[in-house]
C-alpha atoms as a PDB file:
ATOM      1  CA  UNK A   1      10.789   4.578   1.937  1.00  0.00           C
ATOM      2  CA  UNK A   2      10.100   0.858   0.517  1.00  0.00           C
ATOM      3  CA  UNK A   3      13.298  -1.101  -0.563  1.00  0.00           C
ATOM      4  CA  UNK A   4      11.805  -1.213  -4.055  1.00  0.00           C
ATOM      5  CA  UNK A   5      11.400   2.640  -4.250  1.00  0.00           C
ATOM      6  CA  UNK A   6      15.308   2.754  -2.600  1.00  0.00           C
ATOM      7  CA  UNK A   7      16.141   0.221  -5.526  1.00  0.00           C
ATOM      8  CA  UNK A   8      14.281   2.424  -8.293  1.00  0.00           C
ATOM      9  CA  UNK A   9      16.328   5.294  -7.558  1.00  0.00           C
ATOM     10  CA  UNK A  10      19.800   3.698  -7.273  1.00  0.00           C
ATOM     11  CA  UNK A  11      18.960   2.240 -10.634  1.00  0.00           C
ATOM     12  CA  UNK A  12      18.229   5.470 -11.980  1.00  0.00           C
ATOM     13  CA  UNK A  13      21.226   7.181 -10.680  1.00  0.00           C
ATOM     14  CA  UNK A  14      23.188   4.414 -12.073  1.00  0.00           C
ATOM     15  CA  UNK A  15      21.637   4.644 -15.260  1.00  0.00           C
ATOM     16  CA  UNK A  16      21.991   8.347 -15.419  1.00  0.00           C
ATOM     17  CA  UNK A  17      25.709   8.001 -14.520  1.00  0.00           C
ATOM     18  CA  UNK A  18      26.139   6.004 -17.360  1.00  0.00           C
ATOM     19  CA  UNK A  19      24.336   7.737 -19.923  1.00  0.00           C
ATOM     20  CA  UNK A  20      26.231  11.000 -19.023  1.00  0.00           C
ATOM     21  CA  UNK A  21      29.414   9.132 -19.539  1.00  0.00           C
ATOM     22  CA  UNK A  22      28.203   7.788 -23.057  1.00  0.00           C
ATOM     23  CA  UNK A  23      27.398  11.634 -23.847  1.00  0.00           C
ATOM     24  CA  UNK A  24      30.851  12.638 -22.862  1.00  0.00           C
ATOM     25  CA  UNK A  25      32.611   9.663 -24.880  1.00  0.00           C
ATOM     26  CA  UNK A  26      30.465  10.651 -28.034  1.00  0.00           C
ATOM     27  CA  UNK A  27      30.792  14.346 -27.819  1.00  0.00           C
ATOM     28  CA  UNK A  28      33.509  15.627 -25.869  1.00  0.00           C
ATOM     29  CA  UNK A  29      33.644  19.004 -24.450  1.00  0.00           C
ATOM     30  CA  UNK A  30      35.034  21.591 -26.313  1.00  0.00           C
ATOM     31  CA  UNK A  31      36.755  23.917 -24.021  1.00  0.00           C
ATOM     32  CA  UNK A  32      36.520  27.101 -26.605  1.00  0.00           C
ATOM     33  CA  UNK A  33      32.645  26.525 -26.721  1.00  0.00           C
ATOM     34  CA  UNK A  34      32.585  26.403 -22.523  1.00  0.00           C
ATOM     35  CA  UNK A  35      34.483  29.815 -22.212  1.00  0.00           C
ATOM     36  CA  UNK A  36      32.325  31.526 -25.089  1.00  0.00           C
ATOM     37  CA  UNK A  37      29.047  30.121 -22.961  1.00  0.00           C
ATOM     38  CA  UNK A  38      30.178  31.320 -19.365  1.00  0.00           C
ATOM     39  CA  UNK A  39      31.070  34.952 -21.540  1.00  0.00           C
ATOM     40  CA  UNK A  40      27.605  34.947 -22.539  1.00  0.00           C
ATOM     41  CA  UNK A  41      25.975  34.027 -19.308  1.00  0.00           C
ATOM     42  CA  UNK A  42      28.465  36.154 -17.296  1.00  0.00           C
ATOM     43  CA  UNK A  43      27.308  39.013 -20.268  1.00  0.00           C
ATOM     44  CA  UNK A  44      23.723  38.649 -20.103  1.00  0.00           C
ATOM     45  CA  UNK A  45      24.275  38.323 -15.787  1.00  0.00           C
ATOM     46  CA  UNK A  46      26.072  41.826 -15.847  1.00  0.00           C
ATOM     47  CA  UNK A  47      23.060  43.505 -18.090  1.00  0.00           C
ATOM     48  CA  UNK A  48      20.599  42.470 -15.542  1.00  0.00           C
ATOM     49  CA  UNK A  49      22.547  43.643 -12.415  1.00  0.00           C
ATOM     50  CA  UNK A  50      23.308  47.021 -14.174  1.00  0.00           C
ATOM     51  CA  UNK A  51      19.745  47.080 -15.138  1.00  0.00           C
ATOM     52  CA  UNK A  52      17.677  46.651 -11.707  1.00  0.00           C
ATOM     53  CA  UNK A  53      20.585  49.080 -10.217  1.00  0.00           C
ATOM     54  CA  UNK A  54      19.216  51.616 -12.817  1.00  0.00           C
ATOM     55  CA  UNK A  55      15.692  50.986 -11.638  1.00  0.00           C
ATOM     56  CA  UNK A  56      16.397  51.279  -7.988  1.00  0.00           C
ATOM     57  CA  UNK A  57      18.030  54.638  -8.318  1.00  0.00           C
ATOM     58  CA  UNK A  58      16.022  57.308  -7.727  1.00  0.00           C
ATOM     59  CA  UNK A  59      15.288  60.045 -10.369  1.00  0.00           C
ATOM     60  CA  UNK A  60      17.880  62.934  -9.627  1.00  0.00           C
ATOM     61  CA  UNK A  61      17.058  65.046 -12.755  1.00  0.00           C
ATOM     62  CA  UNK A  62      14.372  68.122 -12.216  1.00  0.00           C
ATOM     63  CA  UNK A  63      11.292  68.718 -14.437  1.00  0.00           C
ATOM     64  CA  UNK A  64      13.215  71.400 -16.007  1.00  0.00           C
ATOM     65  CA  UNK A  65      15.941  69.801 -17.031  1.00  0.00           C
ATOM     66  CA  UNK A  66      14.463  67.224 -19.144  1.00  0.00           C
ATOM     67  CA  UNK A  67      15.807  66.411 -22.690  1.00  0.00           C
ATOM     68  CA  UNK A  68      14.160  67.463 -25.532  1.00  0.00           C
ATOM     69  CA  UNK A  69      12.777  65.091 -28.651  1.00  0.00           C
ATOM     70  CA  UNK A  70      14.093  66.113 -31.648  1.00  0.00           C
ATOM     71  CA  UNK A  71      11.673  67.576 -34.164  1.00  0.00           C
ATOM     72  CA  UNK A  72      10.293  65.490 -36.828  1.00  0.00           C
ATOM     73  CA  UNK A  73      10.636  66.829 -40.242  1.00  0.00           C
ATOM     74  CA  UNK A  74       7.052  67.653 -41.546  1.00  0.00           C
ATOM     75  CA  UNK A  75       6.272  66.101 -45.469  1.00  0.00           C
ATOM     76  CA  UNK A  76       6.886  68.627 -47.314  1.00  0.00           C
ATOM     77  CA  UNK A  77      10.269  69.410 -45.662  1.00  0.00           C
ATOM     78  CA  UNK A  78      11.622  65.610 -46.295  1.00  0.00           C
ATOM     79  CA  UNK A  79      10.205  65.283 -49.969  1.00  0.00           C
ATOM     80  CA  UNK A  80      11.999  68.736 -51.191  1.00  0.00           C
ATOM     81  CA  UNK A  81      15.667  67.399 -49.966  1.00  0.00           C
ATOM     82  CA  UNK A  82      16.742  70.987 -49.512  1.00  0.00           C
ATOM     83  CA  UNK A  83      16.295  71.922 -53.153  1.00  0.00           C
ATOM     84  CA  UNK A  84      14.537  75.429 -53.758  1.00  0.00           C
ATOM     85  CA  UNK A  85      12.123  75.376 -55.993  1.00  0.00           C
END
């Protein structure tokens, strides 16, 4: 690597040091905000684990013990409310 290129990136490092410190001058962190953040991530983390192990278990229900869609109300049934007419 050239000296210039080695230069280049120590500047850059330097100037990224200082620009995070700025940051954290201007806008602290707020601790509260942190732990709701890592509950989220940690949230969203456990609903994807839970989720593939669902998908990598194989079906163990038979054919004949499938559930059953409930039936849909036909037109007529849902306009008359149960009234007789």
């Amino acid at each position: 690597m050239s000296d210039e290129a080695t230069k280049a990136k120590r500047a850059l490092r330097r100037l990224g040091q200082r620009t995070q410190q700025g940051l954290t001058r201007l806008r602290p962190l707020d601790h509260r905000h942190v732990t709701k953040v890592r509950e989220a991530v940690r949230h969203q983390w456990e609903q994807k684990q839970h989720a593939q192990t669902e998908v990598a278990k194989p079906a163990t229900r038979s054919q004949g013990h499938r559930q059953t869609k409930p039936q849909l109300k036909s037109k007529d049934q849902s306009k008359d409310h149960g009234h007789s007419h």
